[in-house]
Protein backbone atom coordinates (compact mmCIF):
# COMPACT_ATOMS: atom_id res chain seq x y z
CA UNK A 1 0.00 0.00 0.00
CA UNK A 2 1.17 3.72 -1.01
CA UNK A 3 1.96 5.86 1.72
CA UNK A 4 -0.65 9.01 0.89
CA UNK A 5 1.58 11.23 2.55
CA UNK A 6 5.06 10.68 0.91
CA UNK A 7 2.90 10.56 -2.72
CA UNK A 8 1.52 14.04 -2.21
CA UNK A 9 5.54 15.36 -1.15
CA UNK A 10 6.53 13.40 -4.47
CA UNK A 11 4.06 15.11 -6.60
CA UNK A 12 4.84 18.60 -5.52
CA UNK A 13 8.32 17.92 -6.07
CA UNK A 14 7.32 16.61 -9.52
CA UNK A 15 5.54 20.10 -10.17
CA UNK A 16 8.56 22.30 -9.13
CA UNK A 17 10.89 19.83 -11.37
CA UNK A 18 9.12 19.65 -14.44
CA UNK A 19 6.82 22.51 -14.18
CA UNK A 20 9.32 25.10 -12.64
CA UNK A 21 6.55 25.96 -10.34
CA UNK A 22 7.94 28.05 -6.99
CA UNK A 23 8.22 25.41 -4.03
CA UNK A 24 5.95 27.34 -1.68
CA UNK A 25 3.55 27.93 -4.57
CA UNK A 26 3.22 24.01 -5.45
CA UNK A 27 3.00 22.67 -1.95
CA UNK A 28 0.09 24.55 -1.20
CA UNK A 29 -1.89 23.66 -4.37
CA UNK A 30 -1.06 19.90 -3.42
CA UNK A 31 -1.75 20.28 0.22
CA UNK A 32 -5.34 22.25 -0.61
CA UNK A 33 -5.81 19.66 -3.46
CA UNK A 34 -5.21 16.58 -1.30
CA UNK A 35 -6.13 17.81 2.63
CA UNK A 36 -10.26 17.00 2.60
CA UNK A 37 -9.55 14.05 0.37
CA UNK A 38 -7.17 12.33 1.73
CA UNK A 39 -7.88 13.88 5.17
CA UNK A 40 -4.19 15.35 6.11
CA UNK A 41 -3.36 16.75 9.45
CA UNK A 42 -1.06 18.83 10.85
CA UNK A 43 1.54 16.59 11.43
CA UNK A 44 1.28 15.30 7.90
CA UNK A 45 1.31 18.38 6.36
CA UNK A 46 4.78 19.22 8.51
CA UNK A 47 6.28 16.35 7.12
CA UNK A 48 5.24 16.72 3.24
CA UNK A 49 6.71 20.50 3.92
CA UNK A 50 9.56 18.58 5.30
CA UNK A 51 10.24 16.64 3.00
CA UNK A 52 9.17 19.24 -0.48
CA UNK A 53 11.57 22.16 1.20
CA UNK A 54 14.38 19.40 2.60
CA UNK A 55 14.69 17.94 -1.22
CA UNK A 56 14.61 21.96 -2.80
CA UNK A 57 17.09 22.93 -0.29
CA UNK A 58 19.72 19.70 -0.47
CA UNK A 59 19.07 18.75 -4.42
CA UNK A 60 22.79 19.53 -5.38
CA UNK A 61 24.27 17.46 -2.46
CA UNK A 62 21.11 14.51 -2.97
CA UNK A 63 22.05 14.22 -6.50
CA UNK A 64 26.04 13.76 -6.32
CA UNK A 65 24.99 10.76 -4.23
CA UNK A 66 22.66 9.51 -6.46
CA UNK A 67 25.83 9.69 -9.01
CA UNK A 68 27.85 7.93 -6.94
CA UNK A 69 25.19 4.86 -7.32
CA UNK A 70 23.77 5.55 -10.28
CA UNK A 71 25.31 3.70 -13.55
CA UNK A 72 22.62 5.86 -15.60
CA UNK A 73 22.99 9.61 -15.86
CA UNK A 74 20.96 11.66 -14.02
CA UNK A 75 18.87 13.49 -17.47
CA UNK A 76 18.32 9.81 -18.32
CA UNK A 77 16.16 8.90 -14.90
CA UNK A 78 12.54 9.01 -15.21
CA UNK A 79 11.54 12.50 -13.03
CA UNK A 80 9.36 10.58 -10.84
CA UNK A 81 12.38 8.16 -10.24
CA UNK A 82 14.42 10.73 -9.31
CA UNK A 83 12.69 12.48 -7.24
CA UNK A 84 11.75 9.15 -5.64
CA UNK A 85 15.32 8.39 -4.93
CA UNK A 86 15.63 12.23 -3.43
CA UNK A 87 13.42 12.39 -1.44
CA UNK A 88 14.30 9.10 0.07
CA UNK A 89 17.66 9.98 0.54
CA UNK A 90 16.59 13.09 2.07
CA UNK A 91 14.86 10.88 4.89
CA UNK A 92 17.60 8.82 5.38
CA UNK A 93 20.60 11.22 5.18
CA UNK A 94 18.79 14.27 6.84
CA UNK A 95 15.91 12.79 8.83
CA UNK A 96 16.93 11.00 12.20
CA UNK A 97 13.29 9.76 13.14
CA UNK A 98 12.75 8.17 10.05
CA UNK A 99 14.18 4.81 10.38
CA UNK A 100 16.00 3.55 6.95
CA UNK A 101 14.16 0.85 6.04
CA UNK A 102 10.79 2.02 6.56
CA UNK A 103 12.39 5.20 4.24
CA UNK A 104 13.67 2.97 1.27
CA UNK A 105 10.44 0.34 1.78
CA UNK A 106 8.38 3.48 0.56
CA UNK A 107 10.57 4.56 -2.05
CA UNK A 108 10.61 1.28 -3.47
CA UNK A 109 6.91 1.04 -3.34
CA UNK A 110 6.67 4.40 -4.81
CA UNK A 111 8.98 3.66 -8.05
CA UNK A 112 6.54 0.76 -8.34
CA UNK A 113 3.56 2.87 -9.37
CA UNK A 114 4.94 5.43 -11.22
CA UNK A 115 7.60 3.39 -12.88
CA UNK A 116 8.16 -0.20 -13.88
CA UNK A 117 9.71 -3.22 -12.30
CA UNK A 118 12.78 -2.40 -13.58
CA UNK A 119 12.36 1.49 -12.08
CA UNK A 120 11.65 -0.26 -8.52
CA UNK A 121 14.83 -2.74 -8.98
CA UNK A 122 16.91 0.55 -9.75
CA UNK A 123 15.58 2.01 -6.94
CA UNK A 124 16.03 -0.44 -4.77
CA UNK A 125 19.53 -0.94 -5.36
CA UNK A 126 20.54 2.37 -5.05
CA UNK A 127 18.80 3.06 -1.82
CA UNK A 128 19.71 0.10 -0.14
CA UNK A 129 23.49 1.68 0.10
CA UNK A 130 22.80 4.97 0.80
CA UNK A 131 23.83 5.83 4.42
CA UNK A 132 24.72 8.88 6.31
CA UNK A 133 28.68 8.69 5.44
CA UNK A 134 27.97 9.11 1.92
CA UNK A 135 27.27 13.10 2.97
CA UNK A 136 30.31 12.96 5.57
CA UNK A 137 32.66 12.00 3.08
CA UNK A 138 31.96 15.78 1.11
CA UNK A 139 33.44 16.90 4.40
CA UNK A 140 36.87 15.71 3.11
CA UNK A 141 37.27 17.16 -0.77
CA UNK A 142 40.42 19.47 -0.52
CA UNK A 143 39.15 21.64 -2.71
CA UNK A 144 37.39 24.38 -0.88
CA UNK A 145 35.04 25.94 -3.05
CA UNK A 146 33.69 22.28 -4.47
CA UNK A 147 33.72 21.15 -0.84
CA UNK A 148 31.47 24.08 0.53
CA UNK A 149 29.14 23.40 -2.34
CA UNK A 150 28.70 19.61 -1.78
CA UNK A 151 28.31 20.00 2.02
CA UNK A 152 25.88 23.07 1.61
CA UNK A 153 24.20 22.23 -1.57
CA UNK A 154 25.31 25.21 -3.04
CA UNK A 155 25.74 25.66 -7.04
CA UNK A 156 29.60 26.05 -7.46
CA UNK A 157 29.19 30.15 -8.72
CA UNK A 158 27.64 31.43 -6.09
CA UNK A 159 30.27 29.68 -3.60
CA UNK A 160 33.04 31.32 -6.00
CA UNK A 161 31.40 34.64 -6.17
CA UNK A 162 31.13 34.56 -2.41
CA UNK A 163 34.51 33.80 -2.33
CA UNK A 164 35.95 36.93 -4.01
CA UNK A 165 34.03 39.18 -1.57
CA UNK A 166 34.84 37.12 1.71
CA UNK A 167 36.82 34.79 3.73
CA UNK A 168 36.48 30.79 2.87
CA UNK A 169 35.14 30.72 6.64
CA UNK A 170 33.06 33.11 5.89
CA UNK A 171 31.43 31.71 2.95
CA UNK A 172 30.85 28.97 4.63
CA UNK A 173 28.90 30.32 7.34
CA UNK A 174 26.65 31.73 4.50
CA UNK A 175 26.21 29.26 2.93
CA UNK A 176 25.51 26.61 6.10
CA UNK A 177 22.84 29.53 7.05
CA UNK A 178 20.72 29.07 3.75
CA UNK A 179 19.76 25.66 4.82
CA UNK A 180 18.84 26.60 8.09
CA UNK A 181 15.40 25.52 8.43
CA UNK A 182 12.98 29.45 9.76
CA UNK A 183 11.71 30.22 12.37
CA UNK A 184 8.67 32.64 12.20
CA UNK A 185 9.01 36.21 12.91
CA UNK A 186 5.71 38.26 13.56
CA UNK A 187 5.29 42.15 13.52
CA UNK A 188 2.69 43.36 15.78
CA UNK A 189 0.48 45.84 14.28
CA UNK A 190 0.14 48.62 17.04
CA UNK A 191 -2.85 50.29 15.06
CA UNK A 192 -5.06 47.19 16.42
CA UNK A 193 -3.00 46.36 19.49
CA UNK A 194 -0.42 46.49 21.54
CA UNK A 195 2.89 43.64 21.95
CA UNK A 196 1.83 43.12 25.43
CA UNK A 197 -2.07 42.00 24.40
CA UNK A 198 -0.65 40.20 21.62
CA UNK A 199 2.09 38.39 23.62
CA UNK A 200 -0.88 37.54 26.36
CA UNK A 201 -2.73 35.97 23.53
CA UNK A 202 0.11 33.76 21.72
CA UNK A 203 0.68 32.61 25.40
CA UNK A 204 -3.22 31.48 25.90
CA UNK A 205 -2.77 29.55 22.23
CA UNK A 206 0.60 27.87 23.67
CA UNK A 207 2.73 29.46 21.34
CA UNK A 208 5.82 29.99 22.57
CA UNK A 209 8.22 33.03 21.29
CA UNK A 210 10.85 35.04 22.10
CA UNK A 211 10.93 39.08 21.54
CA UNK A 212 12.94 40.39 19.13
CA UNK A 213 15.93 42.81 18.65
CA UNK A 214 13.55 45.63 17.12
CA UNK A 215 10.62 46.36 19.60
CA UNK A 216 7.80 45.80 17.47
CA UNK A 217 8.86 42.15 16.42
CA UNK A 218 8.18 38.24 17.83
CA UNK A 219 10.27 35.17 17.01
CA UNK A 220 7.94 32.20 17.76
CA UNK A 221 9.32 28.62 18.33
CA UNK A 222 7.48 25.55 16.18
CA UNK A 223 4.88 27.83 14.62
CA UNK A 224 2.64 25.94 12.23
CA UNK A 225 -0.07 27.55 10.02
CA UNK A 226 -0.01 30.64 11.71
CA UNK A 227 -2.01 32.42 8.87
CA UNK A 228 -4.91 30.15 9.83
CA UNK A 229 -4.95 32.27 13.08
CA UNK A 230 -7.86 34.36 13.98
CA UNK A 231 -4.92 37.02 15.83
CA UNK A 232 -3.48 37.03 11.86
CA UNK A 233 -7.06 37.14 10.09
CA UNK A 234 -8.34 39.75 12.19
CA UNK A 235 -4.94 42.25 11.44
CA UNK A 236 -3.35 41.67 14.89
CA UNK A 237 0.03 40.98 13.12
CA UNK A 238 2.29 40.28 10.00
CA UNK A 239 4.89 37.93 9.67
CA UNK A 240 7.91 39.58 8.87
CA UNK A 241 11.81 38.85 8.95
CA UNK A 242 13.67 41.47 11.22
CA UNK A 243 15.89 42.74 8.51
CA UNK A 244 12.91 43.65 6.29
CA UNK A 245 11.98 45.21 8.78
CA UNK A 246 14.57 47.22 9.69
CA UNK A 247 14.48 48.74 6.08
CA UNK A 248 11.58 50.49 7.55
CA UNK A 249 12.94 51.88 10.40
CA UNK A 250 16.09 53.32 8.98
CA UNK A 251 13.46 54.96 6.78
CA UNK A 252 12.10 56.24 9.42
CA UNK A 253 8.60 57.77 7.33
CA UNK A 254 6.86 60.40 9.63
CA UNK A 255 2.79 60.62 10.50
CA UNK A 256 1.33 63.16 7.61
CA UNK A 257 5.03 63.18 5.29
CA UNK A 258 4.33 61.84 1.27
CA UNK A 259 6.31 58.52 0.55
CA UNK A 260 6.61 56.14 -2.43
CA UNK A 261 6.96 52.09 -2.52
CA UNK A 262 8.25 52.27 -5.83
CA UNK A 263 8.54 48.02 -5.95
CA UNK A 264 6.04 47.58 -2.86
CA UNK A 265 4.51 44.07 -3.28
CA UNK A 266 3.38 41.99 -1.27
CA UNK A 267 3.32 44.65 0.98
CA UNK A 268 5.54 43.63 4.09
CA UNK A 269 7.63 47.25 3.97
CA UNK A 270 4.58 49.10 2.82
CA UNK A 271 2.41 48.06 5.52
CA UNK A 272 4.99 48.51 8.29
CA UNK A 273 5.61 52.06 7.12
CA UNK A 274 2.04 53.19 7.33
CA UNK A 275 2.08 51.54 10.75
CA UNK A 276 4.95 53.91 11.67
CA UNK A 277 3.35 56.63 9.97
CA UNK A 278 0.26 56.00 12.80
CA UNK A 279 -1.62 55.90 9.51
CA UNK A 280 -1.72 59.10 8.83
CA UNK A 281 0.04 60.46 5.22
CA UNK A 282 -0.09 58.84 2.32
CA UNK A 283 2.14 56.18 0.89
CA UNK A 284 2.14 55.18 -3.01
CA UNK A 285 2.47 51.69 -3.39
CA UNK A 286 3.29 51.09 -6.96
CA UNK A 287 4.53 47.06 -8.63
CA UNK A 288 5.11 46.25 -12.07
CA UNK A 289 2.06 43.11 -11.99
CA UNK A 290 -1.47 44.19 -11.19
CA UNK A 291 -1.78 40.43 -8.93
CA UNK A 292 0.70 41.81 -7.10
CA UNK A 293 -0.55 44.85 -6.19
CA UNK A 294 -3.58 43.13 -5.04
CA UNK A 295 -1.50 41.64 -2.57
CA UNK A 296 -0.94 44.74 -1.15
CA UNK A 297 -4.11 45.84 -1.41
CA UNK A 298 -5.19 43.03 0.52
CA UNK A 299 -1.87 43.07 3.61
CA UNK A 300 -3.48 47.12 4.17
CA UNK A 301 -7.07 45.76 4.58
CA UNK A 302 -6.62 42.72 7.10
CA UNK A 303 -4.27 45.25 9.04
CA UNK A 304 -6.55 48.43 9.12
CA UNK A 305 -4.61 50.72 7.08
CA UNK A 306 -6.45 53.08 5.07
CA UNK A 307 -3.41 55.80 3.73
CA UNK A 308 -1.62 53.27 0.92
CA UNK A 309 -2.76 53.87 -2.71
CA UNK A 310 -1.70 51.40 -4.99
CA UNK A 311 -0.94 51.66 -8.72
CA UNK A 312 0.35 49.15 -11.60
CA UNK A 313 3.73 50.38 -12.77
CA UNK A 314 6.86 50.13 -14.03
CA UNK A 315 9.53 51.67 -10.99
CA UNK A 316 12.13 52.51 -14.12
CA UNK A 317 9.93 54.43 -16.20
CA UNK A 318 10.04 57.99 -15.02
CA UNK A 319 6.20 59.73 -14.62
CA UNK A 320 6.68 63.64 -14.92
CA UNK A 321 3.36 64.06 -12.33
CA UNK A 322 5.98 62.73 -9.23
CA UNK A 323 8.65 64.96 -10.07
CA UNK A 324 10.17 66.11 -6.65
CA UNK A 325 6.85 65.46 -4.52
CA UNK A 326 7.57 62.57 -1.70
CA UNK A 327 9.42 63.53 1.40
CA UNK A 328 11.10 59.75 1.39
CA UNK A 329 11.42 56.97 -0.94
CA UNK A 330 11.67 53.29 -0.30
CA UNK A 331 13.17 51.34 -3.41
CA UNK A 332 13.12 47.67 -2.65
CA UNK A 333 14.44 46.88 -5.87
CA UNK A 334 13.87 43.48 -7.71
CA UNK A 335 17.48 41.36 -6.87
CA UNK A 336 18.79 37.97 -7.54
CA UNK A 337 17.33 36.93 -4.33
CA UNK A 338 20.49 34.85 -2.34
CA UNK A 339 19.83 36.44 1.01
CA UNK A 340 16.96 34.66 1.30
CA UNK A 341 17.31 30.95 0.16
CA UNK A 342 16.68 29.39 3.20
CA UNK A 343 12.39 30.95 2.91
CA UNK A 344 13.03 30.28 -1.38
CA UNK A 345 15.35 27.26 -1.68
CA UNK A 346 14.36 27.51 -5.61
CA UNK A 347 16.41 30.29 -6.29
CA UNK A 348 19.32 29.28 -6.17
CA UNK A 349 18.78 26.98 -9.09
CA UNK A 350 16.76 29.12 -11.15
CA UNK A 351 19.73 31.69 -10.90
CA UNK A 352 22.57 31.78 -13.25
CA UNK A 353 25.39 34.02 -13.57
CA UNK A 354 24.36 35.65 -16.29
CA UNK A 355 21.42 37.09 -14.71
CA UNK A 356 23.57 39.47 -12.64
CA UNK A 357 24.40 41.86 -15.93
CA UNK A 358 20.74 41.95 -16.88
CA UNK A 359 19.50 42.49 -12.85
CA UNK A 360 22.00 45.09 -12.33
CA UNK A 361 20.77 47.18 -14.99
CA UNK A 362 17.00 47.35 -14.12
CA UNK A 363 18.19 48.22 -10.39
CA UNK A 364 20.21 51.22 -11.42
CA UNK A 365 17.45 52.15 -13.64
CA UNK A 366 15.05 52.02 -11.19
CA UNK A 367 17.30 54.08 -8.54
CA UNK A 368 18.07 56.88 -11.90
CA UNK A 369 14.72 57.19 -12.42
CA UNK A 370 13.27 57.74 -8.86
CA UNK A 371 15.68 59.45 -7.16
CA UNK A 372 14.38 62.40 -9.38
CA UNK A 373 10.66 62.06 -7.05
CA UNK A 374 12.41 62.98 -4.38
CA UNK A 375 12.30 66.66 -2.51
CA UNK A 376 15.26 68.69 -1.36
CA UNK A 377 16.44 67.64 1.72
CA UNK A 378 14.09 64.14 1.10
CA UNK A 379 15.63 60.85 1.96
CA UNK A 380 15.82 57.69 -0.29
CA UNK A 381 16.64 53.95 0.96
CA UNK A 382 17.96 51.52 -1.65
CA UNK A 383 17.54 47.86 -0.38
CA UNK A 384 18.02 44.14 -1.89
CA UNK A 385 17.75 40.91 -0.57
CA UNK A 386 20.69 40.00 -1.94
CA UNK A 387 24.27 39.72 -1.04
CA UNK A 388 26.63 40.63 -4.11
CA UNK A 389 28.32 43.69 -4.03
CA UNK A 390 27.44 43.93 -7.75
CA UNK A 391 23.47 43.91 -6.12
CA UNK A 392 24.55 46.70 -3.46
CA UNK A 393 27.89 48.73 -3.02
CA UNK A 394 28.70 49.12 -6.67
CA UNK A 395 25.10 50.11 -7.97
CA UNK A 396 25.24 52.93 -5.14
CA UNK A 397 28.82 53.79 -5.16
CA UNK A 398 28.19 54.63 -9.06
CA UNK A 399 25.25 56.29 -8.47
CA UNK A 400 26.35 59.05 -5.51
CA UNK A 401 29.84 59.23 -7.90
CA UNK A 402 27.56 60.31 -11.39
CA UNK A 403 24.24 62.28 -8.96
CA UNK A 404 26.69 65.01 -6.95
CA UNK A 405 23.08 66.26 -5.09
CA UNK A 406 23.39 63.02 -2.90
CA UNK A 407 24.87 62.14 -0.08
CA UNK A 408 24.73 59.05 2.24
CA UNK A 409 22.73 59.20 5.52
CA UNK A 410 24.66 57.74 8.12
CA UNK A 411 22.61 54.67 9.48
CA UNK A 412 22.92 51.93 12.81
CA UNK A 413 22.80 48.14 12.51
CA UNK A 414 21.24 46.78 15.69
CA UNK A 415 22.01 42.69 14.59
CA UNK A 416 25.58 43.13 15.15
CA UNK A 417 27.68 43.32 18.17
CA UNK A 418 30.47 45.19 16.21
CA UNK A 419 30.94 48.76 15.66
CA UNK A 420 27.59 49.23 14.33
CA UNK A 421 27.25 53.24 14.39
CA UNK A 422 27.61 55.36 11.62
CA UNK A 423 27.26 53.21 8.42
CA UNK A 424 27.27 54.35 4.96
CA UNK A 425 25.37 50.99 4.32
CA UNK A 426 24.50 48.12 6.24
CA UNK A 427 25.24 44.72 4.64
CA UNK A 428 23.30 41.62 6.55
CA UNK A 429 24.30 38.27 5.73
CA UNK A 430 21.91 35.18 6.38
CA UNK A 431 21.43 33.71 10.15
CA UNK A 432 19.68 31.52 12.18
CA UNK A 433 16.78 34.38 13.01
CA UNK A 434 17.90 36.60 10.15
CA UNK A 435 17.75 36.60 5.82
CA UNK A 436 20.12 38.88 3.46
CA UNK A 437 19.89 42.28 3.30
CA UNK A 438 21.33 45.07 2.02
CA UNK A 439 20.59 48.92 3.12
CA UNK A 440 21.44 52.30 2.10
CA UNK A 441 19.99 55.80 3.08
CA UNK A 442 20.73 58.80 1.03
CA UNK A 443 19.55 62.26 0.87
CA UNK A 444 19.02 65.06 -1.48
CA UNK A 445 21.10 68.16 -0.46
């Protein structure tokens, strides 16, 4: 008999291989499509997420094993085979509770149905001498970029990229961070409430959470649906990393001052501005895709917030009408996206090198083009989630050099323990609690 639970991860993982579809995106159209019909609870749902984000996140690493077995190339295996064979290496390499041979047992049953005999005999064979030192023996290559990416599952040019900007230790550390399974951080919306209510209320529902290092933020411990809860549906919160956050509050927009979300969706930033702003002001929340925008639309609603207007549009194509009108602009520009693999494990294989020349250019555009909204003495953040200089430093360090009227705002990291005071920019690298970010503040003279 087919285990329901481990069919439903395989066919998600099916629909991200062959379809391209986002991992986050394809596990809940499985879980929605299978939960009344199969009847699904919460633990099974945990361990089809388990098991969908643990194959995304360790595919490079999964696969050099399967090569190591494997007398047939890896284009050559059936894509349900495959993904059969990693996701039951996953269990058995990554999964401690999940003994081996109730692991490969499934597998095999699993290449029965959606292969052949001959698919289940391959299978079997290869599973059957899988065990945990085929990962420890990555730990030995010599070679420290190809070591790194075998032990982190992480494609060979970002590891060398990494490596031109930072220590090998340090790249490491990066890299060992984007597999680092999140933990949930929640904003408390102080329009509806107040941390203290909110924190007396997570407590009565068992949850269990720590505060964070900016005042208006939670980290809770084993939090599971949490946008099922009625504190979420009713506007109490959002859930929000810290360092998105903070791009915020180095902002720093005032109640009844003009701002612009040139790239706003889905509305994290936005929303936590016009919280700041006590909702009063206005905010234009513009994004290229008009589904998008609807997702702001919908983040102000649930959370009260009545000042952000919304519009469909292109953040590099200058509009005449916003010449010099906002008193602060927040340009969350569209990045490659590798400060935040361990929430979008699919990046990192959808990326490619070349996409850094192409990315590069819409960000400056975008900057060119709406710095010129700004008023005299306004201020301007430029943020990515990414972690290449090319990203960050260089596209601002051109841009001051070539726009004389600018100058950097001098801004304070509060995750580090360093000398934290008095940045030109603030580069944050991935952590247990934390994503990628980069900031910058500058103002018009």
């Amino acid at each position: 008999m087919i285990d329901v639970v481990r069919e439903v991860a395989l066919k998600a993982l099916y629909k991200i291989d062959k379809e391209e579809a986002y991992s986050n995106i394809a596990l809940d159209e499985i879980i929605k499509e299978n939960k009344n019909k199969n009847k699904l609870d919460n633990r099974d749902i945990g361990f089809i997420s388990e098991i969908v984000y643990g194959v995304t996140s360790w595919k490079l690493t999964i696969d050099e094993i399967i090569k190591k077995y494997s007398k047939i190339r890896l284009k050559k295996i059936s894509p349900w085979i495959l993904n059969i064979l990693r996701m039951t290496i996953y269990q058995i390499i990554f999964l401690d509770k999940v003994p081996k041979s109730a692991a490969v047992n499934e597998g095999v049953n699993l290449a029965k149905r959606y292969g052949h005999r001959g698919s289940s005999n391959f299978a079997n064979a290869i599973l059957r001498q899988v065990d945990k030192k085929d990962y420890e023996t990555f730990f030995e290559i010599e070679d420290p970029i190809e070591r790194i990416s075998k032990t982190t599952s992480m494609p060979i040019w970002i590891v060398e990229k990494l490596t031109k900007e930072n220590t090998i230790e340090k790249v490491e550390e990066i890299c060992k961070a984007s597999n680092i399974k999140p933990k949930v951080t929640i904003r408390v919306n102080k329009l509806k409430t107040t941390i203290q209510y909110l924190e007396q209320k997570l407590k009565e529902r068992e949850i269990t959470f720590k505060e964070g290092i900016l005042e208006d933020f939670l980290i809770l411990d084993k939090a599971k649906n949490i946008e099922n809860l009625d504190l979420f549906q009713d506007g109490y919160f959002t859930i929000q990393d810290e360092g998105a956050g903070l791009i915020a509050k180095i902002l720093d927009p005032k109640p009844n001052e003009f701002v612009l979300d040139a790239c706003s969706s889905p509305g994290g930033k936005t929303t936590y501005m016009a919280e700041l702003m006590q909702n009063e002001g206005k905010i234009i929340a513009c994004d290229l895709h008009a589904h998008r925008v609807k997702l702001v639309e919908e983040n102000a609603k649930r959370l009260g917030i009545t000042i952000i207007e919304t519009r469909c549009a292109d953040a590099s194509i200058y509009n005449e009408k916003y010449k010099e009108k906002f008193d602060k602009i927040l340009l969350d520009v569209p990045c490659l996206g590798i400060g935040v693999l361990k929430r979008k494990p699919d990046i990192k294989w959808k990326r490619k090198p070349e996409d850094i020349t192409e990315i590069t250019r819409i960000q400056q555009n975008i900057l060119e083009t709406c710095s010129k909204y700004l008023k005299p003495k306004g201020e301007i953040i430029y943020s990515t989630c990414s972690i290449f200089s090319e990203e960050n430093e260089k596209i601002i360090e051109r841009f001051v050099k070539e726009n004389k009227e600018f100058d950097y705002v001098t801004i304070h990291n509060p995750f580090t323990k360093k000398s934290s005071k008095n940045l030109k920019m603030i580069q944050l690298y991935q952590e247990e609690e934390n994503d990628g970010f980069f900031i910058c503040k500058l103002q018009k003279k």
